[in-house]
N, C-alpha and C. Protein backbone atom coordinates (compact mmCIF):
# COMPACT_ATOMS: atom_id res chain seq x y z
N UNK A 1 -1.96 15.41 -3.32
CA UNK A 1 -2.78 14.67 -4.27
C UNK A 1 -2.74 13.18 -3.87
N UNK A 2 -3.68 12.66 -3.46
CA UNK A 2 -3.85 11.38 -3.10
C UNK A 2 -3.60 10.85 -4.40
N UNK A 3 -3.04 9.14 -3.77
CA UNK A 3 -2.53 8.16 -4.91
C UNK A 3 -3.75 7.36 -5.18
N UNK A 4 -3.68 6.08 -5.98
CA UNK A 4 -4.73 4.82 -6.47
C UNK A 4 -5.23 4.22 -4.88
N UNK A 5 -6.46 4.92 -4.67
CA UNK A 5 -6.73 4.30 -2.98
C UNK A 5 -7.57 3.02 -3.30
N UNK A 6 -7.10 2.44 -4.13
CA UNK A 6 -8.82 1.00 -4.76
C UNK A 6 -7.57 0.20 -5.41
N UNK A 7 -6.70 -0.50 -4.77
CA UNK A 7 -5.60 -1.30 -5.64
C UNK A 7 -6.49 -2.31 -6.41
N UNK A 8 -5.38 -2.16 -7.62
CA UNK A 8 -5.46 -3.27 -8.74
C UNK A 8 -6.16 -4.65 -8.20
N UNK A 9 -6.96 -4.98 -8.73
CA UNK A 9 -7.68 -6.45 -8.32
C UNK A 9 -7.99 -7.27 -9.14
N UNK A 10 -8.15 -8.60 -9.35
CA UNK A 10 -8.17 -9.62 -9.90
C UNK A 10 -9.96 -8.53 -10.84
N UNK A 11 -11.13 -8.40 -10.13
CA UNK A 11 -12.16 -8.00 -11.04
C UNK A 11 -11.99 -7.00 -11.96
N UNK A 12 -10.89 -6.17 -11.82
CA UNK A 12 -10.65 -5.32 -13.17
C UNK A 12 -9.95 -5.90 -14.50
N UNK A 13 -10.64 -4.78 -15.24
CA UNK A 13 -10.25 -5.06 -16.68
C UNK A 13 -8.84 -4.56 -16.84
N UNK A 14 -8.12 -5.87 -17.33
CA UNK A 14 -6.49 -5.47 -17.37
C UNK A 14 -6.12 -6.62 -18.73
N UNK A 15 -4.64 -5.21 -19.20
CA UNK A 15 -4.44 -6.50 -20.25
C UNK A 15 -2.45 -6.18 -19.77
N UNK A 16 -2.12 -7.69 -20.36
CA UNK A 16 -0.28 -7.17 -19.44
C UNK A 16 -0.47 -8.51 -18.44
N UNK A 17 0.87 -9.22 -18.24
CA UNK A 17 0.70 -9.82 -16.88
C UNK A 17 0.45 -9.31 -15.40
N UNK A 18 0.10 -9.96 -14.76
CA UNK A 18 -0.47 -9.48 -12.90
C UNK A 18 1.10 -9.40 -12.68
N UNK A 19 2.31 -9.67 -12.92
CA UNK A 19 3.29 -10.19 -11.92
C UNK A 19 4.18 -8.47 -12.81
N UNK A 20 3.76 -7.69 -13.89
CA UNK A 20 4.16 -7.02 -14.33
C UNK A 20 4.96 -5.89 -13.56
N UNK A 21 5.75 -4.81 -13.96
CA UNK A 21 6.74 -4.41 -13.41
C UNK A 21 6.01 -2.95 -13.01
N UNK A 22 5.30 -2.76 -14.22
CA UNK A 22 4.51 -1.60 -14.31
C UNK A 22 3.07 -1.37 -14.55
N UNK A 23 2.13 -0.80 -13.66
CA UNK A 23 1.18 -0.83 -13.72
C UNK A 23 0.15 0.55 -14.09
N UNK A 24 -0.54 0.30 -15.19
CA UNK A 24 -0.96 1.71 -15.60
C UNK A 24 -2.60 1.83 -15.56
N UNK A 25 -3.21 2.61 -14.45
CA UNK A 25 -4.02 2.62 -14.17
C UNK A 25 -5.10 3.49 -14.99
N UNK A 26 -6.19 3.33 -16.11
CA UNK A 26 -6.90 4.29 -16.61
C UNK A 26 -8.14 4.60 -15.93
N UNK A 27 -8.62 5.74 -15.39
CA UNK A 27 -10.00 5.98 -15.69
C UNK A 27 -10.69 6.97 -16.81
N UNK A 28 -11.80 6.14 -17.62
CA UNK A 28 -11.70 6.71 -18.64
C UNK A 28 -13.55 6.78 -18.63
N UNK A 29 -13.90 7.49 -19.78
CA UNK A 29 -15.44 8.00 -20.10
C UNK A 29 -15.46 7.18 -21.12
N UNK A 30 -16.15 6.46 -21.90
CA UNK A 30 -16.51 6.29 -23.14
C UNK A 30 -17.10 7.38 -24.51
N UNK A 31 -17.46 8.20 -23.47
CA UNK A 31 -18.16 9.12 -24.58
C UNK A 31 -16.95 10.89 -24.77
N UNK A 32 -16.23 10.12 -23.92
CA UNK A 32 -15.17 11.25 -23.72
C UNK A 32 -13.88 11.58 -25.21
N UNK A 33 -14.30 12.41 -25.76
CA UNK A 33 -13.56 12.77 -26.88
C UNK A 33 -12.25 12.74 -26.64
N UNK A 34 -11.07 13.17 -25.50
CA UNK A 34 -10.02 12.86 -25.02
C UNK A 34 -10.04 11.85 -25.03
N UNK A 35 -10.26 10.95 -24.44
CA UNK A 35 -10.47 9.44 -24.46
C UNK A 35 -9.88 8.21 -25.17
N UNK A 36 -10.83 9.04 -26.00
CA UNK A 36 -11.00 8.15 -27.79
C UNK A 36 -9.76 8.60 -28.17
N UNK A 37 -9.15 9.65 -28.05
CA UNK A 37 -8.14 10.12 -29.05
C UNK A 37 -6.70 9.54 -28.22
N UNK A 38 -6.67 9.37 -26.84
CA UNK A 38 -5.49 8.69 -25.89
C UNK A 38 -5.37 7.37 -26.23
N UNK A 39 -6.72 6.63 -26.76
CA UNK A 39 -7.05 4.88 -26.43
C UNK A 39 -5.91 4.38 -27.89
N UNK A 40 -5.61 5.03 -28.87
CA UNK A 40 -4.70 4.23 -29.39
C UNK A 40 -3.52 4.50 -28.99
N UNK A 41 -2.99 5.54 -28.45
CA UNK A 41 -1.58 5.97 -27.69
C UNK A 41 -1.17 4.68 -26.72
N UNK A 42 -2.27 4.25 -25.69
CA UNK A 42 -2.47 3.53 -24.86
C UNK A 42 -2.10 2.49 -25.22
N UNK A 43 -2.72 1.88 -26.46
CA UNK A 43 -2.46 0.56 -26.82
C UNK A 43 -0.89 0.51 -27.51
N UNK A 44 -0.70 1.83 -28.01
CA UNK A 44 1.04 1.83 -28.83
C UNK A 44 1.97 1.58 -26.99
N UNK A 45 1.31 2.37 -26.20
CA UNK A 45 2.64 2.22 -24.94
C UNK A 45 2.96 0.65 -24.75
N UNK A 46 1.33 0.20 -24.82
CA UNK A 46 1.03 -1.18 -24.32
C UNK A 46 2.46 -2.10 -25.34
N UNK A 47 1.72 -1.81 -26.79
CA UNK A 47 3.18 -3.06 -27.47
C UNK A 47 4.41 -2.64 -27.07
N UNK A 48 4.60 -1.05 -27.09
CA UNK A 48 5.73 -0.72 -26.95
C UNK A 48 6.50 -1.50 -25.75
N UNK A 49 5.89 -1.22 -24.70
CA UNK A 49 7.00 -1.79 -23.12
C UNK A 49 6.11 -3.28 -23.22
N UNK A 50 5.35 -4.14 -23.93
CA UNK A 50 5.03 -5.40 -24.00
C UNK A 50 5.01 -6.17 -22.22
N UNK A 51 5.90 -7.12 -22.05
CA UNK A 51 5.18 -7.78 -20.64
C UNK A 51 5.70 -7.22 -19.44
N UNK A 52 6.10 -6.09 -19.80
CA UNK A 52 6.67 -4.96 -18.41
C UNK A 52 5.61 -4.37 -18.03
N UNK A 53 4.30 -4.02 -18.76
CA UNK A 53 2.98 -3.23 -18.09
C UNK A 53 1.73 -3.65 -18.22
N UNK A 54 1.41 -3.70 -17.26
CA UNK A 54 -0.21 -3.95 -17.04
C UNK A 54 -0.91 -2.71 -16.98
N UNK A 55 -2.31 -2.75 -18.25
CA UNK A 55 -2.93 -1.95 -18.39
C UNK A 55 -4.29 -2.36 -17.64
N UNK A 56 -4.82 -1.09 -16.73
CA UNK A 56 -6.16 -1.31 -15.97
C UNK A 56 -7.11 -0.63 -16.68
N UNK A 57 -8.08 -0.76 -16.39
CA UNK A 57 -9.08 0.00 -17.20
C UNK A 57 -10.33 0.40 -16.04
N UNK A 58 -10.61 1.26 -15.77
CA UNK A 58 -11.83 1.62 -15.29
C UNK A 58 -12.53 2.68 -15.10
N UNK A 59 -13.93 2.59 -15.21
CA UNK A 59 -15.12 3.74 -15.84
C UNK A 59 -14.99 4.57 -14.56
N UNK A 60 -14.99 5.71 -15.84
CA UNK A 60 -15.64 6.84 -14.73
C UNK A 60 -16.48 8.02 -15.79
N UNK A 61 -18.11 7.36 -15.94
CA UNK A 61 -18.02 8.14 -16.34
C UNK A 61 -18.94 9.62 -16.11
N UNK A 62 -18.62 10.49 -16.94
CA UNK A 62 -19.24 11.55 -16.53
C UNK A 62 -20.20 12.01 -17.26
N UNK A 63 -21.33 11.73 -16.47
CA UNK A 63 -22.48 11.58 -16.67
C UNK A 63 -23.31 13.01 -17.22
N UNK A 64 -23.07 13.93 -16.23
CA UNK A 64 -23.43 15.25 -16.65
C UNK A 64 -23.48 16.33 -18.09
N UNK A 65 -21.59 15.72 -18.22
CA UNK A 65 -21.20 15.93 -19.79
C UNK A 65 -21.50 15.27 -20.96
N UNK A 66 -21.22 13.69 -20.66
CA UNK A 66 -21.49 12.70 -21.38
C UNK A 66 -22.49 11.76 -20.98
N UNK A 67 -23.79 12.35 -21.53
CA UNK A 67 -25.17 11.29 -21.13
C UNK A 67 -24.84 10.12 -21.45
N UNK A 68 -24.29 9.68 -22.53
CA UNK A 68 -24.65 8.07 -23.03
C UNK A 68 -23.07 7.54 -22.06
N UNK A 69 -22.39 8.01 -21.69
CA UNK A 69 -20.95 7.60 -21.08
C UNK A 69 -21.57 5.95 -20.26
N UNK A 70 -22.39 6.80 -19.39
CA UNK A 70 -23.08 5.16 -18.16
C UNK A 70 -23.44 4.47 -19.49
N UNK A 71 -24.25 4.29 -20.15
CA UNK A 71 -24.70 3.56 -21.02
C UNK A 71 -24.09 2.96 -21.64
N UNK A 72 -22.76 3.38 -21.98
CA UNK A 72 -21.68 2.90 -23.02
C UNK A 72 -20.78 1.83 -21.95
N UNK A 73 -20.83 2.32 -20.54
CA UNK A 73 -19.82 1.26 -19.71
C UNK A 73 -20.70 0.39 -19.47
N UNK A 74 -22.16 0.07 -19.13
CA UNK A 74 -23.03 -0.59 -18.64
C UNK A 74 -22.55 -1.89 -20.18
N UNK A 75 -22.95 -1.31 -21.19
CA UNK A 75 -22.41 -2.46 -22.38
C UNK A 75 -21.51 -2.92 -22.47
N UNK A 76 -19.73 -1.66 -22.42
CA UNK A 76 -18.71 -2.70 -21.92
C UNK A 76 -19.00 -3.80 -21.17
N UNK A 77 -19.77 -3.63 -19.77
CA UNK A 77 -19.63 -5.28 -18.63
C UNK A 77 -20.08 -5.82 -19.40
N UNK A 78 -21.80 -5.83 -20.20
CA UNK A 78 -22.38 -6.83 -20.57
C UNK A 78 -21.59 -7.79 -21.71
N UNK A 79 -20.73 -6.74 -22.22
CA UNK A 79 -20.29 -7.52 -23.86
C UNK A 79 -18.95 -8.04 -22.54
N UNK A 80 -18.01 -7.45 -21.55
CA UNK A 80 -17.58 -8.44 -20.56
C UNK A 80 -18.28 -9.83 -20.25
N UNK A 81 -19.26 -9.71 -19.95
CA UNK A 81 -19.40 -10.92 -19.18
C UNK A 81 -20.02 -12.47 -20.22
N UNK A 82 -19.91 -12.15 -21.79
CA UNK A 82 -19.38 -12.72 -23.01
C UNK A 82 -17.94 -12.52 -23.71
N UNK A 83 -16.81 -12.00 -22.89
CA UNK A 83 -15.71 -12.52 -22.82
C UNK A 83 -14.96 -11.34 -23.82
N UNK A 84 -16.10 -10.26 -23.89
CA UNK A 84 -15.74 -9.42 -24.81
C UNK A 84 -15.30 -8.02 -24.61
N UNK A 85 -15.27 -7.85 -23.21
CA UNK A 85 -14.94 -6.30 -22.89
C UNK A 85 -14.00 -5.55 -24.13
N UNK A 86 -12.68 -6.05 -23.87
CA UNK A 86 -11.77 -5.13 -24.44
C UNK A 86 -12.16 -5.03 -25.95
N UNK A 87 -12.75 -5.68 -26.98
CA UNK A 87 -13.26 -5.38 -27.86
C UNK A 87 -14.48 -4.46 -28.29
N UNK A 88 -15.70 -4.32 -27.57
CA UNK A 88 -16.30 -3.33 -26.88
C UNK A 88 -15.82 -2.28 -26.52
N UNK A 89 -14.78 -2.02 -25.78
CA UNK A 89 -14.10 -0.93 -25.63
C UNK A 89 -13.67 -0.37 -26.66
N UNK A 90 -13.09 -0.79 -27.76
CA UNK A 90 -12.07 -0.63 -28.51
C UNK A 90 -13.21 0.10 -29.95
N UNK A 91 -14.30 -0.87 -29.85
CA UNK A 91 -15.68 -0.17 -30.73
C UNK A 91 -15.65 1.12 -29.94
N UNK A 92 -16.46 0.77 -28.51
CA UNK A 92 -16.93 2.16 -28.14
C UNK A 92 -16.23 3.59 -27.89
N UNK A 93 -14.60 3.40 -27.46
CA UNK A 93 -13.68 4.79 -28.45
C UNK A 93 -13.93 5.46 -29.15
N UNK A 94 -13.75 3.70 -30.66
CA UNK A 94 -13.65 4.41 -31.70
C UNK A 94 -14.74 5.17 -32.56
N UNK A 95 -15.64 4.63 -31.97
CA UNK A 95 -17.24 5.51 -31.87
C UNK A 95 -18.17 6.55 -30.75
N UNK A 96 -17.29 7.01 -30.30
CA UNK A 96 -17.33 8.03 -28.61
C UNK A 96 -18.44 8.78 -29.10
N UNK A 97 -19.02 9.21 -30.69
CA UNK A 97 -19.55 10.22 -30.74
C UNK A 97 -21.15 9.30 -31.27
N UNK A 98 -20.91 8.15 -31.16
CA UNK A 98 -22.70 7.05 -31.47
C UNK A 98 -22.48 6.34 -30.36
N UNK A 99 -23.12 6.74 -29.46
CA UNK A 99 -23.45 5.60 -28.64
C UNK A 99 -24.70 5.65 -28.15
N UNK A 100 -25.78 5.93 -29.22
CA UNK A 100 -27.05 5.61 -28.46
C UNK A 100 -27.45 4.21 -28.73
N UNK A 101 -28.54 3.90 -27.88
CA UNK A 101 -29.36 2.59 -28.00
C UNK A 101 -28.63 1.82 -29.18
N UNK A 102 -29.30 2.25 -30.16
CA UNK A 102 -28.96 1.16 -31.23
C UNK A 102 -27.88 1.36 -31.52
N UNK A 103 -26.74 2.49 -31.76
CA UNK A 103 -25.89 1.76 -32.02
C UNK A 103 -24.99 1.40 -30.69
N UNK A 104 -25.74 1.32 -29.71
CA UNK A 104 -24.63 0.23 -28.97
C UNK A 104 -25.32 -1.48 -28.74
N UNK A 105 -26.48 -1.81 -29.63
CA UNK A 105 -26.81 -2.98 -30.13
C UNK A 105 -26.01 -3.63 -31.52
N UNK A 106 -26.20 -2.30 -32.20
CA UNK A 106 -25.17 -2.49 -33.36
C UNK A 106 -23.35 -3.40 -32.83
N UNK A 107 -23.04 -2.99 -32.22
CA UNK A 107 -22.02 -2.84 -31.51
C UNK A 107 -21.62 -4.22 -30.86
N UNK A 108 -23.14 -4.29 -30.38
CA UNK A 108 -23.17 -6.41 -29.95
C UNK A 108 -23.28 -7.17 -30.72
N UNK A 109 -23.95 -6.72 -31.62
CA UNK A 109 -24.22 -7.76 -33.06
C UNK A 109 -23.19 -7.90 -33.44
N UNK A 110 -22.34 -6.71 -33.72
CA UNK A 110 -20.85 -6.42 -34.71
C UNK A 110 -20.00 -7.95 -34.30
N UNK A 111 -20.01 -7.81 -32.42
CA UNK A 111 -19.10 -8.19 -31.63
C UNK A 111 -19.97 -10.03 -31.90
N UNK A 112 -20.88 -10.17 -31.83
CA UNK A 112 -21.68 -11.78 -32.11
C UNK A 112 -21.99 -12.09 -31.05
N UNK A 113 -22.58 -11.16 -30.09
CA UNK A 113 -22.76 -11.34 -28.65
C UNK A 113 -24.11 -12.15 -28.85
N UNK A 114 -24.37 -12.77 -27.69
CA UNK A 114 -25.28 -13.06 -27.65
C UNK A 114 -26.40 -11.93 -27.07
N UNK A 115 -27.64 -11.79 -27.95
CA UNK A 115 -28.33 -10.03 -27.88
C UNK A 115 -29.64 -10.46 -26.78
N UNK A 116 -30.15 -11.63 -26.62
CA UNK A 116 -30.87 -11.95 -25.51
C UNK A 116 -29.92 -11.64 -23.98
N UNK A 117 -29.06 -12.26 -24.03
CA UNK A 117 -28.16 -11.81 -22.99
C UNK A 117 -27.71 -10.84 -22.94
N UNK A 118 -27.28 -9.81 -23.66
CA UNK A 118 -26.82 -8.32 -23.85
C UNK A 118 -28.17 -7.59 -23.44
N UNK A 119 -29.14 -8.05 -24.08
CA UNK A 119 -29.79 -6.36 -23.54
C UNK A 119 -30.68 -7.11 -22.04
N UNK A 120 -30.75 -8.06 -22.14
CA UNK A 120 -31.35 -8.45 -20.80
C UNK A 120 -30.83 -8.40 -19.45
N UNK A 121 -28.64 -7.95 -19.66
CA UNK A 121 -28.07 -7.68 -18.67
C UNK A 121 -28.00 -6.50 -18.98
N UNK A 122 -28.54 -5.78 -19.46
CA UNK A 122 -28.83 -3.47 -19.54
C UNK A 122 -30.03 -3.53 -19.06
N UNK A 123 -30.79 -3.98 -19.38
CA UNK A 123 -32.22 -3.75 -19.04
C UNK A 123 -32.10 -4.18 -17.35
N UNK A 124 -31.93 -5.05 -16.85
CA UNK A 124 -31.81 -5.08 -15.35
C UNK A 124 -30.70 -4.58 -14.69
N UNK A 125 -30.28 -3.97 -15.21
CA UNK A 125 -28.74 -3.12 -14.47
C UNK A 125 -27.86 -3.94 -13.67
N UNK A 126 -27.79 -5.14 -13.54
CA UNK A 126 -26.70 -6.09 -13.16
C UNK A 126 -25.57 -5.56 -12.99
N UNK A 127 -25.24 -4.54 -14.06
CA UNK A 127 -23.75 -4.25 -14.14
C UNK A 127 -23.94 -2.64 -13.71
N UNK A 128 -24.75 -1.70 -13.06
CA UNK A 128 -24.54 -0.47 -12.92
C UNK A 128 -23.80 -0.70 -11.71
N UNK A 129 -23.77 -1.25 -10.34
CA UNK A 129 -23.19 -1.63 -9.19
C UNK A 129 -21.31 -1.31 -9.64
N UNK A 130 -21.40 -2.48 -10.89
CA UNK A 130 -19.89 -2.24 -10.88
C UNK A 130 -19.06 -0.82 -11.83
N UNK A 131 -20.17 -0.31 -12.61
CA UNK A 131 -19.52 1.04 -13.41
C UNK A 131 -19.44 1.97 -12.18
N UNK A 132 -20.14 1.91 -10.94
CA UNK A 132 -20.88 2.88 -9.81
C UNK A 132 -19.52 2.50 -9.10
N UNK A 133 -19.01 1.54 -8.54
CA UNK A 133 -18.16 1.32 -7.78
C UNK A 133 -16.88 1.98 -8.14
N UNK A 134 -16.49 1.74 -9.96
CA UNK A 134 -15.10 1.71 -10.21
C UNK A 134 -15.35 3.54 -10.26
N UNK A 135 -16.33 4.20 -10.45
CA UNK A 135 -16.65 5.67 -10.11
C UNK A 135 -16.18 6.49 -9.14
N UNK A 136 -17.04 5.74 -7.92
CA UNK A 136 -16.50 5.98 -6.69
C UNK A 136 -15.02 5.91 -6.01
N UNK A 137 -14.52 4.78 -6.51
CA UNK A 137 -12.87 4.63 -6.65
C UNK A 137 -12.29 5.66 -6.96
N UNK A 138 -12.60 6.43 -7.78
CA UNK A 138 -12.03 7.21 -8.94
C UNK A 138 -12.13 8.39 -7.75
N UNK A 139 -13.55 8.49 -7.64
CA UNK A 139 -13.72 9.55 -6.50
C UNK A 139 -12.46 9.60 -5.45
N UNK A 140 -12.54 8.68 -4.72
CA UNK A 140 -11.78 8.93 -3.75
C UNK A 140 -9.91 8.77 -4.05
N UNK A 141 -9.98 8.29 -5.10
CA UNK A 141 -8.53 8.30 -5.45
C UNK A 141 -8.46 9.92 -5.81
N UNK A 142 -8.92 10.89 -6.18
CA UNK A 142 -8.87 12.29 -6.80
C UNK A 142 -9.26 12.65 -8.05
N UNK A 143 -10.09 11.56 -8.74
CA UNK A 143 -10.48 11.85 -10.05
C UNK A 143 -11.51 12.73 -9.81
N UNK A 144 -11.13 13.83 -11.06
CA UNK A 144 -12.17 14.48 -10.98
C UNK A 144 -12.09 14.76 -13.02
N UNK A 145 -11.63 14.12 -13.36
CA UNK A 145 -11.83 14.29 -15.20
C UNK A 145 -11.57 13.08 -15.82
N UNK A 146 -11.45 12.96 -17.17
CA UNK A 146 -11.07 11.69 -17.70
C UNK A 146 -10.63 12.50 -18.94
N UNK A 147 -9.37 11.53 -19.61
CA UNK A 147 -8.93 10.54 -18.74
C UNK A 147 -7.97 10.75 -17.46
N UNK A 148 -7.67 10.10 -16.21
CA UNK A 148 -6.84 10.50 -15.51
C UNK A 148 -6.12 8.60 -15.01
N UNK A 149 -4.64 9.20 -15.02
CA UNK A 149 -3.80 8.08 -15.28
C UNK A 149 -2.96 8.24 -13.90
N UNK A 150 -2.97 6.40 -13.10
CA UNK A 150 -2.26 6.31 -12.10
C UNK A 150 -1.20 5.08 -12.84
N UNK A 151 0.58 6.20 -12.43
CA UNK A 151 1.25 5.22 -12.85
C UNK A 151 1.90 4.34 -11.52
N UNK A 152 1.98 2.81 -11.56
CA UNK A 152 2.46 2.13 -10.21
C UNK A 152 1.63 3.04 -8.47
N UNK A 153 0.53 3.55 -8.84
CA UNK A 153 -0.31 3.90 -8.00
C UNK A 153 -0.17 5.29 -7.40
N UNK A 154 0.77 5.92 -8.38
CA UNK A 154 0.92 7.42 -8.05
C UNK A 154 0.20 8.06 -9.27
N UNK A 155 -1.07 9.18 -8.99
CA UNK A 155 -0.86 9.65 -10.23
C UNK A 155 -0.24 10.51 -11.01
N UNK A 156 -0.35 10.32 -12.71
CA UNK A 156 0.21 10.94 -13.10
C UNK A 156 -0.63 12.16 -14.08
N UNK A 157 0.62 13.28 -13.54
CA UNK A 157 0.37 14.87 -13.60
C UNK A 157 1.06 15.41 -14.82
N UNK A 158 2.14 14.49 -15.29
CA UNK A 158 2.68 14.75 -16.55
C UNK A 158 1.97 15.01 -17.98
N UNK A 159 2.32 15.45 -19.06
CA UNK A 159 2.02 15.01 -20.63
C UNK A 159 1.22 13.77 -20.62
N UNK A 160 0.22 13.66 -21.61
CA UNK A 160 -0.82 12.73 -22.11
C UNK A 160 0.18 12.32 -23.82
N UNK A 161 0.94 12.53 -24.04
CA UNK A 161 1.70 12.02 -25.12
C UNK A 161 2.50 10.84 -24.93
N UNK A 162 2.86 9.80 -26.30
CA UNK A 162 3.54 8.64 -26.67
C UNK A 162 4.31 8.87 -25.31
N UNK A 163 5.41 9.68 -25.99
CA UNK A 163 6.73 10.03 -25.38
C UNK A 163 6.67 10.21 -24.16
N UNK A 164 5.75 11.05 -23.68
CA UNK A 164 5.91 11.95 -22.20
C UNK A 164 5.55 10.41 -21.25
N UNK A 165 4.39 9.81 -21.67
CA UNK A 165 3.97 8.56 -21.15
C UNK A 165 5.09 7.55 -20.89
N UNK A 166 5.49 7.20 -21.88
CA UNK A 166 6.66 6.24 -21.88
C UNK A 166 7.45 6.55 -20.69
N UNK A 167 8.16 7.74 -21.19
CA UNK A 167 9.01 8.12 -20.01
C UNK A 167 8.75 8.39 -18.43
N UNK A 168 7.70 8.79 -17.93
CA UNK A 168 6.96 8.59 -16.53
C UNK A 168 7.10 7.23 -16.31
N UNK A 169 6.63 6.15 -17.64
CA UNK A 169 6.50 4.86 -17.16
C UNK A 169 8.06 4.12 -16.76
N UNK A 170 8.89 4.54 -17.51
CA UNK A 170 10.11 4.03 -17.79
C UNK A 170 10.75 4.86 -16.10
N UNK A 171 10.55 6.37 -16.07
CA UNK A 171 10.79 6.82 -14.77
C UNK A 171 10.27 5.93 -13.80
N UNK A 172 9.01 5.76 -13.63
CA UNK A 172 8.75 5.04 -12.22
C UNK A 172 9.23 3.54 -12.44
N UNK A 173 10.16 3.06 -13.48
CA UNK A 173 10.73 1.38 -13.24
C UNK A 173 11.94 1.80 -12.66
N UNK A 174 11.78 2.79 -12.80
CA UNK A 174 13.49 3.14 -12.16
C UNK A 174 14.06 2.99 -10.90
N UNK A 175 12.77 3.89 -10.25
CA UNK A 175 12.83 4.71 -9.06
C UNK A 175 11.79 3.37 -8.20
N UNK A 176 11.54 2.51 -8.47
CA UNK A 176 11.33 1.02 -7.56
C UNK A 176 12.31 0.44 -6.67
């Protein structure tokens, strides 16, 4: 099983310091019902181990299963590139099962985006290049579902639980 072949880079969405001990790599769907239900686990690991892990974030989504998935990451960048990704994210989870058109306008308004700039960076696809790229990553790292989690650039094959998580994470500070 190939490891994270697309290292961590300054253009991904990460929250945690860069100089962190541990690095937890997501690729995730937006419209992905697993997803939604991991994304607060995620954020409990996050306070839990605090400035020991850096959380990555990147789309993969699957398009076939989840039509609105592209649509929902295409808005993550845009509400990104108004300084808003991780909040966007954190809507589009907790709403995995609305994400059409309007309500992922709803969603910019909520957020106070600016909506000339929001739908004018969807409407010209500015940002499909980069949901397409962090895809392809995914590809060649071995993704083939979501969510799928690389811990310190190995992935991980373990439990999707608090606990099981922690401990892989806490395992690989070890074994450094």
């Amino acid at each position: 099983m190939p490891g994270l072949l697309i290292p961590v880079n300054p253009r991904d969405h990460s929250r945690g310091p860069s100089e962190a001990s541990l690095v937890l790599v997501q690729y995730a769907d937006f419209q992905c019902p697993h997803c939604a239900l991991l994304h607060p686990i995620v954020d409990e690991i996050r306070r839990e181990l605090k400035d020991s892990l850096r959380v990555v974030f990147r789309h993969f989504p699957l398009s076939q299963v989840h039509p609105r998935a592209k649509a929902a990451a295409v808005a993550a960048e845009a509400a990104d590139s108004q300084g808003k990704f991780w909040d966007m994210a954190d809507l589009l989870h907790d709403n995995h099962e609305e994400l059409d058109d309007d309500s992922l306008q709803g969603y910019a308004k909520k957020l106070r985006l600016s909506m000339k700039q929001f739908t004018g960076e969807i409407e010209s696809g500015v940002h499909d290049a980069r949901v397409r790229a962090d895809f392809l990553g995914g590809v060649r790292s071995g993704v083939n579902g979501t969510p799928t989690f690389f811990i310190n650039g190995q992935r991980h094959e373990g439990g999707l639980t608090f606990d099981a998580m922690v401990t892989a994470l806490l395992n690989a500070s070890r074994s450094k």
